[in-house]
Protein backbone atom coordinates (compact mmCIF):
# COMPACT_ATOMS: atom_id res chain seq x y z
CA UNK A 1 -26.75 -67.84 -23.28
CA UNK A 2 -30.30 -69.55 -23.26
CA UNK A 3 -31.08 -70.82 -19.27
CA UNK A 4 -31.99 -73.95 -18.43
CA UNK A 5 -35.55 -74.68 -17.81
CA UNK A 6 -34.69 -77.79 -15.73
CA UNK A 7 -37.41 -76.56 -12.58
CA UNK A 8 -40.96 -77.62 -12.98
CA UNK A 9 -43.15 -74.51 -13.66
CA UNK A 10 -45.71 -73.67 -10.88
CA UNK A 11 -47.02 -70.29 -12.55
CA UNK A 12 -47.98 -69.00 -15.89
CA UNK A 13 -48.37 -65.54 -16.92
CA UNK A 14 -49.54 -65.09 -20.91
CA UNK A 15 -50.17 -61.82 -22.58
CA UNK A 16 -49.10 -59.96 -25.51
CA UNK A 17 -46.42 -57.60 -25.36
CA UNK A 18 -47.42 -54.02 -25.03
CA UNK A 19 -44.78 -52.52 -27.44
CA UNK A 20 -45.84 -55.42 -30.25
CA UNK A 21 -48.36 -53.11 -31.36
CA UNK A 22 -47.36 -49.68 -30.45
CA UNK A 23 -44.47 -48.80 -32.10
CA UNK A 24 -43.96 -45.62 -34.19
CA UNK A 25 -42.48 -45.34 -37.24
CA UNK A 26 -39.20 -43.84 -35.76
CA UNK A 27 -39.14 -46.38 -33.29
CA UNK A 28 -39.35 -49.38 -36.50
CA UNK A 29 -36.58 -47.27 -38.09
CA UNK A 30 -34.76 -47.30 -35.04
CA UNK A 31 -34.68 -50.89 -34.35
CA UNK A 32 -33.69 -51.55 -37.70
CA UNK A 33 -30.49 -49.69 -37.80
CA UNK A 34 -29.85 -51.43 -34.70
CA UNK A 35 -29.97 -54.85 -36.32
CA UNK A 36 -26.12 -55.77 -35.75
CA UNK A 37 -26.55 -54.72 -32.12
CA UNK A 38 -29.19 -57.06 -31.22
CA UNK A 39 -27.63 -59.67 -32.68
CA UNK A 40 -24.42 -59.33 -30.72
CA UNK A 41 -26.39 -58.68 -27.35
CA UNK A 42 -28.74 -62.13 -28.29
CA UNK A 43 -25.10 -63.96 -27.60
CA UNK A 44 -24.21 -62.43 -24.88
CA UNK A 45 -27.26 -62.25 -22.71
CA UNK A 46 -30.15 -64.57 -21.58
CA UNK A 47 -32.32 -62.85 -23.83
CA UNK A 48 -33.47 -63.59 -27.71
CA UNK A 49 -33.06 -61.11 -30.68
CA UNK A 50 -37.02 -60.66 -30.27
CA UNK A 51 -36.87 -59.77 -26.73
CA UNK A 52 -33.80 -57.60 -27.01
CA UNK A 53 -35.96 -55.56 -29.36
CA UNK A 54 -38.80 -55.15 -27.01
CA UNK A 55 -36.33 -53.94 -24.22
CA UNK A 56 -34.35 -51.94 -26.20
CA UNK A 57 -37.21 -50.37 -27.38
CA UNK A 58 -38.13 -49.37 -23.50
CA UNK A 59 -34.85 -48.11 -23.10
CA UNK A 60 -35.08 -45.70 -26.37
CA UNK A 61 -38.40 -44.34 -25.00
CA UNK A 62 -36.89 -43.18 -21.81
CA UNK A 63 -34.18 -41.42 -24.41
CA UNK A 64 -37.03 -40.31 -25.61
CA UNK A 65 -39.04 -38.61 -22.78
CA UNK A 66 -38.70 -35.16 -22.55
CA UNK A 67 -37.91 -34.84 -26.33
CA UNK A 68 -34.13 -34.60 -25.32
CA UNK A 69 -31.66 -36.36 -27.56
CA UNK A 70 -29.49 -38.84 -25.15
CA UNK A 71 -27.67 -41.37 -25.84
CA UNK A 72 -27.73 -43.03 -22.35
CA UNK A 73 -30.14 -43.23 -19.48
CA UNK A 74 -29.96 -40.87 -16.60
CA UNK A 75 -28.93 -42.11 -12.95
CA UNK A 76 -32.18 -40.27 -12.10
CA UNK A 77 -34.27 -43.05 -14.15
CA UNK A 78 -32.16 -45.68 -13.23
CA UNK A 79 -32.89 -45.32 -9.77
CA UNK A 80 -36.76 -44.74 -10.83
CA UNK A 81 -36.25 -48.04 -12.17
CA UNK A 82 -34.65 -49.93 -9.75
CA UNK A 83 -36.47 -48.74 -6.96
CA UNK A 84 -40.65 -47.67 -8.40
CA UNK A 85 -40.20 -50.76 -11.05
CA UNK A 86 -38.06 -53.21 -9.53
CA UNK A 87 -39.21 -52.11 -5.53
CA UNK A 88 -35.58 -51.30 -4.44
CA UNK A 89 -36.92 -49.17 -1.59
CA UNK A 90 -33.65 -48.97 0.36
CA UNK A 91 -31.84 -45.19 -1.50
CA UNK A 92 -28.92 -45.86 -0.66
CA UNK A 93 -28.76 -49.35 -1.79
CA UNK A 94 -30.33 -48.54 -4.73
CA UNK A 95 -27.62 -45.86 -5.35
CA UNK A 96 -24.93 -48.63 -4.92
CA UNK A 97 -26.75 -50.99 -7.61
CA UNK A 98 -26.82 -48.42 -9.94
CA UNK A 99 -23.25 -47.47 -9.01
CA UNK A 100 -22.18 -51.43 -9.86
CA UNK A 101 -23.78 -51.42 -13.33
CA UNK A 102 -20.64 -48.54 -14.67
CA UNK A 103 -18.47 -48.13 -11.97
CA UNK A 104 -16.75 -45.64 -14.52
CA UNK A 105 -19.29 -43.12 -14.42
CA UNK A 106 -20.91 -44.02 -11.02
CA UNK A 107 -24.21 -45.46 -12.55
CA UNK A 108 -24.79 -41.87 -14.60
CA UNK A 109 -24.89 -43.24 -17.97
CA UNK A 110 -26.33 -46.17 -18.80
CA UNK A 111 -26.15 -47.50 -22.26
CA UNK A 112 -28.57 -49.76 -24.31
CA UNK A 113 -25.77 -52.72 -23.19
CA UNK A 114 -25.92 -52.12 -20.15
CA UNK A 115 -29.41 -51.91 -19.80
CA UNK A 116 -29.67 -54.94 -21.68
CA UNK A 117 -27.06 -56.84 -18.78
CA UNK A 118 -28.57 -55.53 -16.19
CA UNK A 119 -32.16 -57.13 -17.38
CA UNK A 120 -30.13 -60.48 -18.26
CA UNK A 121 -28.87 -60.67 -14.71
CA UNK A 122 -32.25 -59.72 -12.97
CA UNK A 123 -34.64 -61.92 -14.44
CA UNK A 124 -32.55 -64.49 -15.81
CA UNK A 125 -28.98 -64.28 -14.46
CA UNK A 126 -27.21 -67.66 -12.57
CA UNK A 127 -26.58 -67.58 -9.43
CA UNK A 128 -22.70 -67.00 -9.87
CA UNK A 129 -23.39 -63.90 -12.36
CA UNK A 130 -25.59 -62.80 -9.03
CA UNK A 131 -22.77 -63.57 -7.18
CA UNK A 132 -20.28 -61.82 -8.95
CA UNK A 133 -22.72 -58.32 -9.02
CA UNK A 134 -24.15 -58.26 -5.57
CA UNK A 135 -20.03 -58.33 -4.44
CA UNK A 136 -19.47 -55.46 -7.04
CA UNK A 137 -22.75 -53.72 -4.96
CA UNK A 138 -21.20 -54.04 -1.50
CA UNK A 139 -17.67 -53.16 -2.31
CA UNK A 140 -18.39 -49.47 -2.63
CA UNK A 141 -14.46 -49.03 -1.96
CA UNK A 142 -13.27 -51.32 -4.94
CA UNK A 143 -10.71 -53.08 -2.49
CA UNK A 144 -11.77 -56.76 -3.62
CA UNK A 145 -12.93 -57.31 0.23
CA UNK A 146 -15.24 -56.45 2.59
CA UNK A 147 -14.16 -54.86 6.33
CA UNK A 148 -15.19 -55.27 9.35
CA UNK A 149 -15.80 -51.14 9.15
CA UNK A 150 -17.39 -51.34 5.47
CA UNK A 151 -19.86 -54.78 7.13
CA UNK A 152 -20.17 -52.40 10.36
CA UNK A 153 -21.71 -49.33 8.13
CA UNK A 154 -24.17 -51.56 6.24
CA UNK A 155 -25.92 -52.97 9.72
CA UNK A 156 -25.28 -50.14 11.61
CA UNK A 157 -29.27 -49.31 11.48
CA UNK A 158 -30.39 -53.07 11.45
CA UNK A 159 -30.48 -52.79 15.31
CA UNK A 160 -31.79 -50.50 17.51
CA UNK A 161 -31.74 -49.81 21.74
CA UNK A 162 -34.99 -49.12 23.20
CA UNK A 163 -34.77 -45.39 23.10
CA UNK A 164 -34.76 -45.73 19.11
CA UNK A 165 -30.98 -45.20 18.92
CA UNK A 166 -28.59 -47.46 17.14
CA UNK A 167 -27.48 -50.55 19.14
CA UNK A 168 -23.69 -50.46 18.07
CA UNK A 169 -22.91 -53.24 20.45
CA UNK A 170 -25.70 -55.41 18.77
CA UNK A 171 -24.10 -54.42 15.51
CA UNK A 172 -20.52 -55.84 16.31
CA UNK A 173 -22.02 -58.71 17.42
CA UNK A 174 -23.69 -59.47 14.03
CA UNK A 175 -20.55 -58.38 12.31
CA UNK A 176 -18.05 -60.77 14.63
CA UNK A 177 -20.54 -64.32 13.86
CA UNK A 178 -20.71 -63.00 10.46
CA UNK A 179 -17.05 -62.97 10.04
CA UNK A 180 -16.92 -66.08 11.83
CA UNK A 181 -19.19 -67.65 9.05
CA UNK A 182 -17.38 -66.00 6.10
CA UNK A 183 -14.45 -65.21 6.92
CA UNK A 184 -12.90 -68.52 5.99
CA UNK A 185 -9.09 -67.94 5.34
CA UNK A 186 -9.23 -65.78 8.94
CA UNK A 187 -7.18 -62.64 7.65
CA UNK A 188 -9.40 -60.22 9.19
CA UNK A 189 -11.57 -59.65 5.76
CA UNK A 190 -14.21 -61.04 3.46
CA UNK A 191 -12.65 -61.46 0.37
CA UNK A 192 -14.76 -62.42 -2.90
CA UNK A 193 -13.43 -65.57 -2.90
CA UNK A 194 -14.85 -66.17 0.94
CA UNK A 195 -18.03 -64.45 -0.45
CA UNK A 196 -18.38 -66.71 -3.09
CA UNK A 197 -18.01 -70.23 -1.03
CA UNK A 198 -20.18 -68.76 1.78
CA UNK A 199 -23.01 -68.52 -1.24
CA UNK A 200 -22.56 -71.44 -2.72
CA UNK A 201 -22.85 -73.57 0.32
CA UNK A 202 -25.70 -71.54 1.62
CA UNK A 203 -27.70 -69.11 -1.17
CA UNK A 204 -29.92 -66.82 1.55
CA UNK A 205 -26.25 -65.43 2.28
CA UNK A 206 -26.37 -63.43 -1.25
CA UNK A 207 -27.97 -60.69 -0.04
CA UNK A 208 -26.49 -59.86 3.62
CA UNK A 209 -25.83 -56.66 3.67
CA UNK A 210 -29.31 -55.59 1.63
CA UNK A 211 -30.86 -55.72 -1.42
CA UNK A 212 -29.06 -55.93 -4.41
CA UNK A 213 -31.47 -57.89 -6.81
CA UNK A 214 -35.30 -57.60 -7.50
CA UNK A 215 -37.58 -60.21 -6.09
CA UNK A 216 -39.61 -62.61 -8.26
CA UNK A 217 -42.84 -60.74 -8.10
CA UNK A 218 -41.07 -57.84 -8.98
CA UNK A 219 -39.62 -59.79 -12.06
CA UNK A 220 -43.19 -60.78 -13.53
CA UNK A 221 -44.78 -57.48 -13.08
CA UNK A 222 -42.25 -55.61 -15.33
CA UNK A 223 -42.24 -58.38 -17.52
CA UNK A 224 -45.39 -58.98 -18.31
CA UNK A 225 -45.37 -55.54 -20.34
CA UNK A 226 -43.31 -56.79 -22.85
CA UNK A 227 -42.55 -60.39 -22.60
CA UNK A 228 -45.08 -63.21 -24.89
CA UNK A 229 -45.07 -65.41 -21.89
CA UNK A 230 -44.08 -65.02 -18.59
CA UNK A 231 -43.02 -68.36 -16.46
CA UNK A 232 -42.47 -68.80 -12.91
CA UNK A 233 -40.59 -72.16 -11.98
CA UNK A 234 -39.96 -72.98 -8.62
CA UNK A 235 -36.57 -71.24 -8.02
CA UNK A 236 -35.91 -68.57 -11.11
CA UNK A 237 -38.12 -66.81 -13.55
CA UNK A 238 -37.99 -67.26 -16.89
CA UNK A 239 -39.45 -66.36 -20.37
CA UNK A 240 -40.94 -67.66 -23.59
């Protein structure tokens, strides 16, 4: 899946990749057997074979760290990514991201594929894969819709009386207009569907209930480790 570069670029970025010239000879022999892999993953991401190398190659080193042999990345340096790489500050939303990317094993293995999707959809995903994972993020319960209680829980420290305390009376305000807004078959629930048209008709609604992607200057500082050329249109990143 190759994005479109339809937007008119307002910022360049050009530097060569930091693993281009630092590979060992393991790590060569590694990519190589891994030849069939990157293939497959070129198809199904936004990324080329020569970029999937480069960030598969990250992922191998953090296999790599402390001279353990893993297979997968903990959920202890996924969250190191998300929130000291990607600036994810919020724990708990951070948890929940890393949560959505294997729902299986509650974000504590991640695999080179995964690793590889999650990239795909940060820097280069569409706003309907965004769509489709920041949902996944918020519905910690896996009921397919969001509650008044489970909306409730996410802005219950957004606002806050004058003696520092919680203003849960300012909070079910928020949540009643929000359901107003969203709630658009009025059953009582936010259902992906509802999520979905409230996003499409107005994008700054993606991320309601907190952060579930990384921003754009996020995007370019991770990726100008690795990436040839780093681009910066007016409304998604992309790279060349």
């Amino acid at each position: 899946m190759n994005p479109k570069k339809s937007c008119r670029p307002s910022v360049y970025y050009t530097q060569t990749p930091l693993d281009a010239y630092n590979q060992t000879l393991d790590e060569t022999r590694f990519l190589k057997r891994y030849d069939k892999f990157t293939k497959k993953m070129a198809n199904e991401t936004h990324f080329n074979e020569e970029e999937i190398q480069s960030l598969v190659l990250i992922h191998y080193r953090f296999l790599t760290d402390e001279q353990k042999s893993r297979k997968t990345m903990t959920n202890e340096q996924i969250l190191s990514v998300l929130i000291d790489t990607f600036d994810m500050t919020n724990e708990k939303m951070a948890n929940n991201v890393a949560m959505a990317l294997d729902w299986k094993t509650g974000g504590q293995k991640i695999t080179k594929a995964r690793w590889l999707r999650m990239l795909s959809l940060f820097l280069r995903g569409s706003l309907r894969e965004k769509i489709k994972f920041c949902f996944s993020v918020y519905d910690t319960r896996r009921t397919g819709f969001l509650s008044r209680e489970l909306l409730f829980g996410y802005l219950n420290k957004a606002f806050f009386n004058t003696d520092g305390k919680p203003d849960e009376e300012s909070t079910r305000d928020m949540v009643d207009i929000l359901m107003k807004k969203m709630d658009h078959d009025r059953d009582g629930k936010i259902s992906f569907k509802d999520y979905k048209t409230s996003v499409l008709r107005q994008p700054c609604l993606l991320e309601f209930l907190g952060q579930c992607l990384p921003d754009k200057r996020a995007c370019i500082r991770f990726s100008t480790s690795w990436a040839r050329n780093v681009v910066l249109n007016e409304s998604q990143v992309y790279f060349c």
